[in-house]
Protein backbone atom coordinates (compact mmCIF):
# COMPACT_ATOMS: atom_id res chain seq x y z
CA UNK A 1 204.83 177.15 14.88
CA UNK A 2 204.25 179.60 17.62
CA UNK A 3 206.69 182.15 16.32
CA UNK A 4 205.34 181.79 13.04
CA UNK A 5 201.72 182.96 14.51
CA UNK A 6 203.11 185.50 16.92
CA UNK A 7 204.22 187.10 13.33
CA UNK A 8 201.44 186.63 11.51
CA UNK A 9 199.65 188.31 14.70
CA UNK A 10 202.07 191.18 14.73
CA UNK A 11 201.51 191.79 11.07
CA UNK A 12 197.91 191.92 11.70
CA UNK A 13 198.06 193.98 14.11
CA UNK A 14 200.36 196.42 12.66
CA UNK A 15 197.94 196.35 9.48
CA UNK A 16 195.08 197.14 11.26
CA UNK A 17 196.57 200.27 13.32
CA UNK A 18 197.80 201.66 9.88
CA UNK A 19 194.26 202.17 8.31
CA UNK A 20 192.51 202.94 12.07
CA UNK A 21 194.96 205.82 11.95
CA UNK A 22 194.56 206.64 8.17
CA UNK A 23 191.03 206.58 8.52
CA UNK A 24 190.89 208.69 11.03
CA UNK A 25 193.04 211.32 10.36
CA UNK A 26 190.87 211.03 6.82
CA UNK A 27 187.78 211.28 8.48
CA UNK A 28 188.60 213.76 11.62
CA UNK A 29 190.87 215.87 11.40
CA UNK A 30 191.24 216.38 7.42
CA UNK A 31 188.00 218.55 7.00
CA UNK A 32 189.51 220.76 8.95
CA UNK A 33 192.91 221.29 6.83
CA UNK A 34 192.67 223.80 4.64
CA UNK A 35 191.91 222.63 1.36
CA UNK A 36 195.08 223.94 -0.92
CA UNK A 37 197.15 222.03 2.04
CA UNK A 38 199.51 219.18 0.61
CA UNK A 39 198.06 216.11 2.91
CA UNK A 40 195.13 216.52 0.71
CA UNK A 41 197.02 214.51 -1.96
CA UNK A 42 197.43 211.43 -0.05
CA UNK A 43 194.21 211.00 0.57
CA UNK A 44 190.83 210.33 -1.91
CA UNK A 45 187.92 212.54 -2.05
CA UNK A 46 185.40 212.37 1.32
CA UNK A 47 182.64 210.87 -0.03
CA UNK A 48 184.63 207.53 -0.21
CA UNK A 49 184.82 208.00 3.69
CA UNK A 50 181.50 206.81 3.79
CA UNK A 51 181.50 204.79 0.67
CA UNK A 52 184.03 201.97 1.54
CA UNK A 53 183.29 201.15 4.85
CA UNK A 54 179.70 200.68 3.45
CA UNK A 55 180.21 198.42 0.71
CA UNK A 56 182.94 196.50 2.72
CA UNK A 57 180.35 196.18 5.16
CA UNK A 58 177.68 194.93 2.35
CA UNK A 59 179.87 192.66 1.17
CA UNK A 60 181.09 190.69 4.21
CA UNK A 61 177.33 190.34 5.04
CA UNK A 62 176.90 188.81 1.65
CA UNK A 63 179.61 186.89 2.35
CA UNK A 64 179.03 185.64 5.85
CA UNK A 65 175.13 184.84 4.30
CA UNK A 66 176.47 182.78 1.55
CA UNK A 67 178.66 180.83 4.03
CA UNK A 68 176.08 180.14 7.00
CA UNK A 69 173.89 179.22 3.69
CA UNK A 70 176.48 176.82 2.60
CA UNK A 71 176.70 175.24 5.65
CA UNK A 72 173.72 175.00 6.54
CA UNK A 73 172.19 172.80 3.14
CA UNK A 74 175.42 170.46 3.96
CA UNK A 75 174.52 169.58 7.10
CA UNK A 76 170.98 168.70 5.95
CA UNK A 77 172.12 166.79 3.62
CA UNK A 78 174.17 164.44 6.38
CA UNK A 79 170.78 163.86 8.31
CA UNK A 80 169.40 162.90 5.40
């Protein structure tokens, strides 16, 4: 079992520094590339720069609302 989460973990981890570093190079240093450059074509337009991280951060709200909801009628209805 431990090996099994130490990969899992490393996965995770390796996830997560891919898109810190794709995000940044997307949001740092590609405005200043020249705009004819080939990088541009790995990368979508700059207004979704600001677009995903927003509705990602919408939606786990929702989320994380729904679920402390959730929880919360449940347990009221054990007192009860």
């Amino acid at each position: 079992m431990p090996e099994s989460n130490r990969a899992v973990g490393f996965i995770l981890a390796s996830i997560s520094v891919t898109v810190f570093t794709y995000y940044t190079f997307w949001v740092i240093i590609l405005p200043f590339v020249d705009e004819d450059h080939f990088v541009h074509n790995y990368f979508l337009p700059q207004e979704y720069a600001i677009l995903l991280p927003v509705y990602a951060g919408v939606s786990l709200i929702c989320l994380l609302s729904v679920f402390i909801g959730y929880v919360m009628l449940k347990s009221k209805k054990k007192k009860a």
